[in-house]
Protein backbone atom coordinates (compact mmCIF):
# COMPACT_ATOMS: atom_id res chain seq x y z
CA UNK A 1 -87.81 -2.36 -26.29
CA UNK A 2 -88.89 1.21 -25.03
CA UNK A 3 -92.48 0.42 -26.25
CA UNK A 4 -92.81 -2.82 -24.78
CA UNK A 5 -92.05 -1.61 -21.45
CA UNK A 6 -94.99 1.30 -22.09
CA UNK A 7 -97.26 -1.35 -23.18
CA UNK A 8 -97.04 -3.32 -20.07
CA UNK A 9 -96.76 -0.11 -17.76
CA UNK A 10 -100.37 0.57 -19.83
CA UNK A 11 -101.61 -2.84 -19.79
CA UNK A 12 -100.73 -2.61 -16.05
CA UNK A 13 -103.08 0.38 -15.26
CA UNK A 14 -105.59 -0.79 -17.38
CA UNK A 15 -106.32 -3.76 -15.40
CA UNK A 16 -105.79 -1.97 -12.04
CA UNK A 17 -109.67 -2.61 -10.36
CA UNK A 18 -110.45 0.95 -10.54
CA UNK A 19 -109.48 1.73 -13.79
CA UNK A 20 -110.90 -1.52 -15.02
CA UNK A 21 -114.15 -1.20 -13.44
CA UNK A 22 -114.89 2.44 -15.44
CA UNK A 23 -113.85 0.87 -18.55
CA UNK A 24 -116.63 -1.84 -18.04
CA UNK A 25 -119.02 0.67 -17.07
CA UNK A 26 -118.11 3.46 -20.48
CA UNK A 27 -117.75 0.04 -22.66
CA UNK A 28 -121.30 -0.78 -21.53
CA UNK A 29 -122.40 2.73 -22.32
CA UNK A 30 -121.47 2.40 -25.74
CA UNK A 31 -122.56 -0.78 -26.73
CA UNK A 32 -125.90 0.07 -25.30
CA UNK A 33 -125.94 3.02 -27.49
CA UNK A 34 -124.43 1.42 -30.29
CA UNK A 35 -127.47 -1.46 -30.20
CA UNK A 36 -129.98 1.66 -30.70
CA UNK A 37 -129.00 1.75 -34.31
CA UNK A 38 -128.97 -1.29 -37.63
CA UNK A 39 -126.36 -3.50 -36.69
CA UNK A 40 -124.58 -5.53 -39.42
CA UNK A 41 -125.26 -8.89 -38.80
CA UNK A 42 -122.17 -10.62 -40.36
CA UNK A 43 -119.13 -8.99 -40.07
CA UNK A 44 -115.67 -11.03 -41.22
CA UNK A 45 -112.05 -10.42 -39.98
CA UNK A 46 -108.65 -11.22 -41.82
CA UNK A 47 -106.35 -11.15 -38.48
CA UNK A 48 -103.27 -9.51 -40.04
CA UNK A 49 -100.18 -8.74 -38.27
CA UNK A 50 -99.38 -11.01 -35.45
CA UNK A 51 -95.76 -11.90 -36.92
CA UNK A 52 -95.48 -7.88 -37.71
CA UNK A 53 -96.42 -7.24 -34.02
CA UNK A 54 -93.75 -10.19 -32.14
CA UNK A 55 -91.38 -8.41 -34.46
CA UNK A 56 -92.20 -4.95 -32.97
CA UNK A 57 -92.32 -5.62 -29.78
CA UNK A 58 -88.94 -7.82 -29.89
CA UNK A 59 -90.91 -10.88 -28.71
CA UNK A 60 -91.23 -14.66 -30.01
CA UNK A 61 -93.77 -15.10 -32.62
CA UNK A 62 -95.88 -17.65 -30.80
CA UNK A 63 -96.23 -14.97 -28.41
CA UNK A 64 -97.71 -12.48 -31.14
CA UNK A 65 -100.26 -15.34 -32.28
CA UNK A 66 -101.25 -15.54 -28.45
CA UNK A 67 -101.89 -12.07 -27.89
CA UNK A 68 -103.98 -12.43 -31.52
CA UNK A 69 -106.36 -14.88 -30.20
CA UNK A 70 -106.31 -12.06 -26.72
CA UNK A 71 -107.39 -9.86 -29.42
CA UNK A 72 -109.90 -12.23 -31.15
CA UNK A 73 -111.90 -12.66 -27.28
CA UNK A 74 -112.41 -9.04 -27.22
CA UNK A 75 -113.68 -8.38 -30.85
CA UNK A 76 -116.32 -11.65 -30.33
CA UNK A 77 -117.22 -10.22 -27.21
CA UNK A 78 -118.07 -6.56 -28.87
CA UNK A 79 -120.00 -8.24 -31.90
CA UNK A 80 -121.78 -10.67 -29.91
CA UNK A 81 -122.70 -8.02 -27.20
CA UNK A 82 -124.10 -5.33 -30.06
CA UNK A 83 -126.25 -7.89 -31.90
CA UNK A 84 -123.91 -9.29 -34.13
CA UNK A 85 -125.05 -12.63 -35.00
CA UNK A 86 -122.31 -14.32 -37.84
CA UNK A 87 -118.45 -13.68 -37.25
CA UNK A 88 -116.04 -15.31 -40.08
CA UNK A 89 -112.42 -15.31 -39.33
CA UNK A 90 -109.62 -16.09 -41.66
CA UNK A 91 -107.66 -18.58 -40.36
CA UNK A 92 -105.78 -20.77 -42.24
CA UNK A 93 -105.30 -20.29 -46.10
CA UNK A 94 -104.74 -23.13 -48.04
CA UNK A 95 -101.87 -21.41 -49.73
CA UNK A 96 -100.14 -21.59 -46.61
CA UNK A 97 -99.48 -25.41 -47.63
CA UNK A 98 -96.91 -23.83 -50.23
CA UNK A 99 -94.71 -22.92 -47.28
CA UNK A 100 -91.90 -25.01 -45.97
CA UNK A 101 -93.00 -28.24 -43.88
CA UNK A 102 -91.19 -27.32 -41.03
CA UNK A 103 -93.55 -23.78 -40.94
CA UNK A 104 -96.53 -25.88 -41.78
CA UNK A 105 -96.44 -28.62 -38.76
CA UNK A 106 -96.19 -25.36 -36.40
CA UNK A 107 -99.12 -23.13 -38.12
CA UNK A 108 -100.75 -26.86 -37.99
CA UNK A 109 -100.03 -27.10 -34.23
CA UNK A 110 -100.99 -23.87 -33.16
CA UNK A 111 -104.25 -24.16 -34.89
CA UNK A 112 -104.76 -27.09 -33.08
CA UNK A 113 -104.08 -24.93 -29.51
CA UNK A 114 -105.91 -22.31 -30.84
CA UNK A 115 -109.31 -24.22 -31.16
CA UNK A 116 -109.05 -26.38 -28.09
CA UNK A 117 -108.34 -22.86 -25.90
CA UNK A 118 -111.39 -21.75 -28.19
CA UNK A 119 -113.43 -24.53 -27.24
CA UNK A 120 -112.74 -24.38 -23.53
CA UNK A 121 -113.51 -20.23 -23.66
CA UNK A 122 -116.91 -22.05 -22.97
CA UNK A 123 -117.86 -18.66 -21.02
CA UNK A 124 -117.42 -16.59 -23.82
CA UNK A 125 -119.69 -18.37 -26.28
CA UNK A 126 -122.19 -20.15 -23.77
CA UNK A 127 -122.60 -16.76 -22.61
CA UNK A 128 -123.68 -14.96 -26.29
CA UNK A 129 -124.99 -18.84 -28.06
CA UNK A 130 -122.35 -18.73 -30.34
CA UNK A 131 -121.36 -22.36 -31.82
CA UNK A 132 -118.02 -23.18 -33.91
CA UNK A 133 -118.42 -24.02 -37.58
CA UNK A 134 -115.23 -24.68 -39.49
CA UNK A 135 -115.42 -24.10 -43.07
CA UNK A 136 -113.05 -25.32 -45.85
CA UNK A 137 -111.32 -28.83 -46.96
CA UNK A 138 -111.35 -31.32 -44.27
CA UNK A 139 -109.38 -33.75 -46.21
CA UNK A 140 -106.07 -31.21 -45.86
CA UNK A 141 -106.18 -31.48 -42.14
CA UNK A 142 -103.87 -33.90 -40.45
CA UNK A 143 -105.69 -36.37 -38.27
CA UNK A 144 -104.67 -35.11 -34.84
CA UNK A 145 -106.05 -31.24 -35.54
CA UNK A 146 -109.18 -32.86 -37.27
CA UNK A 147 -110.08 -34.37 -34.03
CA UNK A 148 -109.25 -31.09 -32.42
CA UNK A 149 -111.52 -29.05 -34.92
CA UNK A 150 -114.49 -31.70 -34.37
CA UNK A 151 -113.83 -31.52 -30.50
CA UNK A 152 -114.36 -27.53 -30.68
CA UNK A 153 -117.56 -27.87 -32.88
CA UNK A 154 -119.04 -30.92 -30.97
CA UNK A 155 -118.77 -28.31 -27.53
CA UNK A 156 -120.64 -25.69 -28.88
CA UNK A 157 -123.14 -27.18 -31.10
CA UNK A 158 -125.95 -26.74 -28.21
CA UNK A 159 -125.81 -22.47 -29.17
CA UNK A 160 -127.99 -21.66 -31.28
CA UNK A 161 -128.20 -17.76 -31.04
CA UNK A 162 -124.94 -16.56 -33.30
CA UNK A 163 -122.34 -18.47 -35.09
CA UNK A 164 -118.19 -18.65 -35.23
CA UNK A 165 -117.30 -19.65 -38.85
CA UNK A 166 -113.51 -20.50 -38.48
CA UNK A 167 -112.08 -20.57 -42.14
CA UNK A 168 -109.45 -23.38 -41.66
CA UNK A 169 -107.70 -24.36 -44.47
CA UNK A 170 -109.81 -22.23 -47.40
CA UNK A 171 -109.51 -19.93 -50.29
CA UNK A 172 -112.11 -18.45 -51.52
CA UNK A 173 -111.95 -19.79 -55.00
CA UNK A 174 -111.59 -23.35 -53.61
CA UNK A 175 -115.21 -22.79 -52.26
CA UNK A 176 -116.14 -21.49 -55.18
CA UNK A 177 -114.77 -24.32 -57.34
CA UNK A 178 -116.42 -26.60 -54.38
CA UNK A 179 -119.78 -25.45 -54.98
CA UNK A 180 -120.07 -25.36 -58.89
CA UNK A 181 -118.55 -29.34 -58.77
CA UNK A 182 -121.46 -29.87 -55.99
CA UNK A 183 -124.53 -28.08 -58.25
CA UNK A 184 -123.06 -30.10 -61.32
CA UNK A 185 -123.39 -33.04 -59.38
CA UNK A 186 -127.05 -32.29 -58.30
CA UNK A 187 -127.57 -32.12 -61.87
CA UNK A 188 -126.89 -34.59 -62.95
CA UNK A 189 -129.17 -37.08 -60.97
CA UNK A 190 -132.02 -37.85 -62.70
CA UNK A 191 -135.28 -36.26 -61.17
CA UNK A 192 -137.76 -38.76 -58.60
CA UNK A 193 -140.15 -40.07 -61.01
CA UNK A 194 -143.68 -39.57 -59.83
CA UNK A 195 -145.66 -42.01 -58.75
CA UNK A 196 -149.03 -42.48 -60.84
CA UNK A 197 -151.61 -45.29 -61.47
CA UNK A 198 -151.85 -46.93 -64.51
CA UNK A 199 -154.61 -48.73 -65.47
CA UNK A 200 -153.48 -52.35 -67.10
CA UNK A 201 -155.87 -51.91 -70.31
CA UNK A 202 -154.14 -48.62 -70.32
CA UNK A 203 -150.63 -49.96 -70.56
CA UNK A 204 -151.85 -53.15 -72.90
CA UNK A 205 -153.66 -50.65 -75.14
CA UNK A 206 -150.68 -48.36 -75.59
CA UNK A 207 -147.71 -50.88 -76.10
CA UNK A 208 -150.65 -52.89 -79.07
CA UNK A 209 -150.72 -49.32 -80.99
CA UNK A 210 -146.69 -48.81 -80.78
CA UNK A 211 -146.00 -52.42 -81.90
CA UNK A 212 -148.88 -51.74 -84.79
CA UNK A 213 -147.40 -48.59 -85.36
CA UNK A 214 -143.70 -49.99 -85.91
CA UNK A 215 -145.20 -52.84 -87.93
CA UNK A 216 -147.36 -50.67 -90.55
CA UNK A 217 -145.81 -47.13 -90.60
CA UNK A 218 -148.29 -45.87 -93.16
CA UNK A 219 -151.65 -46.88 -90.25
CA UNK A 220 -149.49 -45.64 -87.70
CA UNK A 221 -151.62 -42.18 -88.08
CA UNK A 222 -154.20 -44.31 -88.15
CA UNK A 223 -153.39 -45.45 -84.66
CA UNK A 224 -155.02 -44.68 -81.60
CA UNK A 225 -153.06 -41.84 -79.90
CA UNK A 226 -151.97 -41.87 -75.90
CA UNK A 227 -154.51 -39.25 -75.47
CA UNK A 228 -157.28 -40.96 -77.31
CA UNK A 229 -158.74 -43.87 -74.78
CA UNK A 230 -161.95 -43.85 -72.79
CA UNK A 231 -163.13 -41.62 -70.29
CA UNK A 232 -163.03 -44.80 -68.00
CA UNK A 233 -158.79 -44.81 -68.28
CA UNK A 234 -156.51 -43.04 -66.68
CA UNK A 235 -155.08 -40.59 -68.96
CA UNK A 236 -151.13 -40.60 -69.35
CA UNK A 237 -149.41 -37.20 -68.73
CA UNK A 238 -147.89 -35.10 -71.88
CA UNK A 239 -144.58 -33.49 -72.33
CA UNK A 240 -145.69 -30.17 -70.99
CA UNK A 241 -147.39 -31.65 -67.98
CA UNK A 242 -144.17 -33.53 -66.58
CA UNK A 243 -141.56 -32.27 -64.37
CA UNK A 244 -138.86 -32.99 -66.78
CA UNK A 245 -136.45 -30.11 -67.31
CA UNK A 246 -133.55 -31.48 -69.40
CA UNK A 247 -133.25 -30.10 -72.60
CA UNK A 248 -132.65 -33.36 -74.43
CA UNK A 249 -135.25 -34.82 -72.89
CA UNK A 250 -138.07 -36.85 -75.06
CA UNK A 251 -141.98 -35.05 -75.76
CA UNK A 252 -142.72 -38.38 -74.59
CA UNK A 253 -141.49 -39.53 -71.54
CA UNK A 254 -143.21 -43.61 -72.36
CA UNK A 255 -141.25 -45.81 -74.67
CA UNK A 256 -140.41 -49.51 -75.00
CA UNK A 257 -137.29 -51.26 -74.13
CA UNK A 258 -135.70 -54.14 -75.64
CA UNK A 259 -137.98 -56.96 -74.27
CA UNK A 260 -141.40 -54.39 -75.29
CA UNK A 261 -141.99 -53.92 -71.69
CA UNK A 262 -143.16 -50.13 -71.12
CA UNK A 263 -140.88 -47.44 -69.18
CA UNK A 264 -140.14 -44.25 -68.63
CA UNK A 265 -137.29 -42.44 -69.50
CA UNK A 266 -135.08 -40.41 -66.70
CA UNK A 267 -135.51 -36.95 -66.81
CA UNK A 268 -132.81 -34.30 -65.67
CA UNK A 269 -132.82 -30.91 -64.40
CA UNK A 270 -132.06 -28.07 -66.96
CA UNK A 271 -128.03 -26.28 -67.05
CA UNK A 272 -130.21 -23.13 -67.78
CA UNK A 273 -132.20 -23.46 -64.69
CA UNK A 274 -129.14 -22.71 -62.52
CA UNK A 275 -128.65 -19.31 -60.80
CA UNK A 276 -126.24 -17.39 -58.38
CA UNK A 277 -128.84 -17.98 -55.70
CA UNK A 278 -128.76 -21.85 -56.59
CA UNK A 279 -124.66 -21.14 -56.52
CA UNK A 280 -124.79 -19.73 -53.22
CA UNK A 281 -126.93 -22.78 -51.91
CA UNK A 282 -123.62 -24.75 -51.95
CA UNK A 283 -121.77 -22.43 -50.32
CA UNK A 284 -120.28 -23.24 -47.25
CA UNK A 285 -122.01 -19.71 -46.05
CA UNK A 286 -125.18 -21.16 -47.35
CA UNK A 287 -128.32 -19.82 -45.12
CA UNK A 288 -126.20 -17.08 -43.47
CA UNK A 289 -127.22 -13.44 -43.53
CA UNK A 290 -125.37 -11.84 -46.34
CA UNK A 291 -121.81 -10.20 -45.56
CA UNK A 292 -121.94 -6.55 -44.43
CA UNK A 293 -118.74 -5.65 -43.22
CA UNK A 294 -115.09 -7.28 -43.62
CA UNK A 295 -112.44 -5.90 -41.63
CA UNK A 296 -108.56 -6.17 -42.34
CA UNK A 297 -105.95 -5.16 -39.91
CA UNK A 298 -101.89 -4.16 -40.09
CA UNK A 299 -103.11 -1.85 -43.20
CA UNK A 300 -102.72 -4.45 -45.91
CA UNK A 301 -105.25 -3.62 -48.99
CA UNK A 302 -105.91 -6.66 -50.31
CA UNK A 303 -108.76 -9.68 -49.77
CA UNK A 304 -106.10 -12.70 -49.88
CA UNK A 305 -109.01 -14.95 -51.73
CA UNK A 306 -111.26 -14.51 -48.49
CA UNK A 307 -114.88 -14.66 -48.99
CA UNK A 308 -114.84 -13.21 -52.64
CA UNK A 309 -118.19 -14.57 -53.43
CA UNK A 310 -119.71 -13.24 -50.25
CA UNK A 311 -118.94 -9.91 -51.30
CA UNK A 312 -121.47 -7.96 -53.01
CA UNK A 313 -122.26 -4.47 -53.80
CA UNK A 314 -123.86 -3.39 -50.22
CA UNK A 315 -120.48 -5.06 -48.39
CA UNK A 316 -118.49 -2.45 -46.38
CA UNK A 317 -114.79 -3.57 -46.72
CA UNK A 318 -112.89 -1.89 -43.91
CA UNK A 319 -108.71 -1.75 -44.24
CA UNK A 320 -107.08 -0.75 -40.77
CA UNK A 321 -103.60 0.03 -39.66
CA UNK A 322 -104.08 -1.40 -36.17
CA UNK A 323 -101.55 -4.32 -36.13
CA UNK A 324 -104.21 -7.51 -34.93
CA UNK A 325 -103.23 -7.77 -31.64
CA UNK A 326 -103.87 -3.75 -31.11
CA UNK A 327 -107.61 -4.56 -31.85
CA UNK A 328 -109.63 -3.58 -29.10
CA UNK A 329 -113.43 -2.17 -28.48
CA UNK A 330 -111.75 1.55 -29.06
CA UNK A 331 -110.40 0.75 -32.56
CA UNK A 332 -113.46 -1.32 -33.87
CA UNK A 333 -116.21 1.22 -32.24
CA UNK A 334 -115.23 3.41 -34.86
CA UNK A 335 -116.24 1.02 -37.53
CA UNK A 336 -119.13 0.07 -36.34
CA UNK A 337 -120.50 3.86 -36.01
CA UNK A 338 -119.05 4.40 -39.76
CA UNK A 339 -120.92 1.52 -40.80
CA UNK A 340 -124.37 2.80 -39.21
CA UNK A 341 -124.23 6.44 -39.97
CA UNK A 342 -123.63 5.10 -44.03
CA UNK A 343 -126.32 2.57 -43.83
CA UNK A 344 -128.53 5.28 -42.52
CA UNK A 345 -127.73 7.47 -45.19
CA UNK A 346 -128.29 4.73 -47.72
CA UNK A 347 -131.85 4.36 -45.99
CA UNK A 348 -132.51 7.92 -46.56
CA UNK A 349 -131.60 8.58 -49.93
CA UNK A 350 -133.69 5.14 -51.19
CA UNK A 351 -136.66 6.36 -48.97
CA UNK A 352 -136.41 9.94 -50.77
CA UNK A 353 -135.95 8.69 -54.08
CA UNK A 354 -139.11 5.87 -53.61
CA UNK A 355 -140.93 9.14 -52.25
CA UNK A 356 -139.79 11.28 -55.47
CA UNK A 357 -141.11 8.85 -57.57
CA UNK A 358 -144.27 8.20 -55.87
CA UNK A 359 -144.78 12.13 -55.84
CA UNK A 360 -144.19 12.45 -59.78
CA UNK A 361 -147.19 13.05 -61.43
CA UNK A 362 -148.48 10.99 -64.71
CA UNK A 363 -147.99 12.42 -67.71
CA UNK A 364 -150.96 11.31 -70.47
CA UNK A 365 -150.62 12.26 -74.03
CA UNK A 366 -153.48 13.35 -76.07
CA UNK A 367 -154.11 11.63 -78.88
């Protein structure tokens, strides 16, 4: 209870005009100085230890989820303001569903408050361009906070300058499961056929040689081949020329069907075709700048199935003891600066080894 009276006797002076104004002006200071350097441009939060906080503080745990979303208005305000232009936020896990109903309807609820009091921070995010994206299964929603989360991202889908991916209700391997059903689907619609001219003679001539070729097996190399007509006929395209990719695809894309009328055959994509950049296509990050920086508070070590595709070998994962509602310009600042003075270095050793190797001499052996 001692500490909860110091935090509002602090919170008190800290909003005391005086004090508040040279905050402003030093917070100002530092952003401006921080914007002189690279800047990631996503950055991704899990917001840990609201419960953990209510507890510490000897307050109701609503209250802790309040003072979280406090906490989430400053740290959008200090990405935005550096040059920050994707935030992802952990929301909602759709593990959570494994809880008991009674805990589900309230985490339900408060999402619901959450992303209307979102929505109507209209200053905040008109201010930086930032619109509200929601990312994970829609169908898990109940109707009443579905209307809530398309109310949120209707009000901000005018901003166009940075973005506010709310993960509500993912995992991570979900999306990934998501994207590879999507790509097989893709897949497995035959390509557009292309539209060419046939000439009739052209399509008369080559149905007569099949039907003479089925007849008499032994003239059949005796036959006229689909490449061998007059200069004056359109000329029909080979195997190698068509846009066909599926392995089990025909050389020749023109055969007859059961009433001798000519067709061609659908043609599908090829499996082998498909890459992680194909993968990442159907993600529901797809067209974002890469991830360079996740941040976890209340010092848990762990991703919790949160963006584990988005995180690649150049991603700065960041674990923090700061309980989430403790998160404030003074504890992330220090992140960001880590962040630039290692990217910097990273810059500086590639440069030096590109200039090492552009330096090195060629050696030629005699012969």
């Amino acid at each position: 209870m001692p500490s909860m009276h110091l935090s509002q006797i602090r919170r008190w002076l800290l909003q005391s005009p005086p004090v508040e104004w040279s905050i402003m002006q030093i917070r100002e200071l530092l952003i401006g100085a921080l914007r002189q350097g690279p800047i990631p441009q996503h950055v991704a939060f899990v917001m840990d230890g609201n419960r953990r906080f209510a507890r510490t503080h000897g307050i109701e745990t609503l209250e802790g989820h309040n003072l979280g979303f406090e906490a989430l208005a400053r740290v959008l305000e200090v990405c935005y303001k550096s040059g920050v232009r994707v935030v992802t936020i952990y929301a909602f896990s759709i593990e959570n569903f494994k809880r008991s109903k009674y805990e589900v309807d309230a985490l339900m609820e408060m999402a619901k408050v959450k992303l209307s009091q979102l929505a109507q921070h209209g200053d905040l995010l008109d201010r930086y361009g930032a619109c509200i994206r929601v990312l994970g299964q829609r169908e898990l929603v109940k109707p009443d906070v579905l209307k809530a989360v398309d109310r949120a991202v209707a009000m901000t889908e005018h901003n166009k300058d940075a973005i506010l991916n709310i993960c509500f209700p993912y995992t991570s391997h979900d999306e990934i499961t998501t994207a590879i059903r999507d790509t097989v689907i893709d897949y497995s619609k035959p390509l557009a056929s292309q539209n060419r001219s046939f000439s009739e003679s052209h399509i008369a001539h080559t149905i007569r040689s099949r039907r003479l070729s089925a007849g008499n097996p032994k003239a059949g190399s005796h036959s006229p081949s689909l490449g061998a007509t007059s200069d004056t006929e359109d000329s029909v395209p080979s195997a190698s020329s068509s846009t066909t990719l599926h392995p089990d695809s025909p050389s020749d894309p023109l055969h007859l069907d059961d009433d001798g009328d000519a067709k061609y055959r659908e043609t599908y994509p090829d499996a082998e075709s498909i890459t992680s950049q194909i993968l990442n296509d159907h993600m529901y990050t797809a067209g974002l700048p890469p991830l360079e920086l996740l941040v976890r508070t209340s010092g848990v070590e762990r991703l919790s199935d949160f963006l584990l595709w988005q995180c690649h070998q150049n991603t700065e994962i960041v674990f923090l003891e700061t309980l989430w509602p403790d998160l404030d310009l003074w504890t992330f600042l220090p992140v960001l600066v880590e962040w630039q003075w290692k990217r910097r270095k990273g810059i500086e050793r590639q440069t030096r080894i590109r200039n090492h190797s552009d330096d090195r001499p060629l050696k030629i052996k005699d012969r």
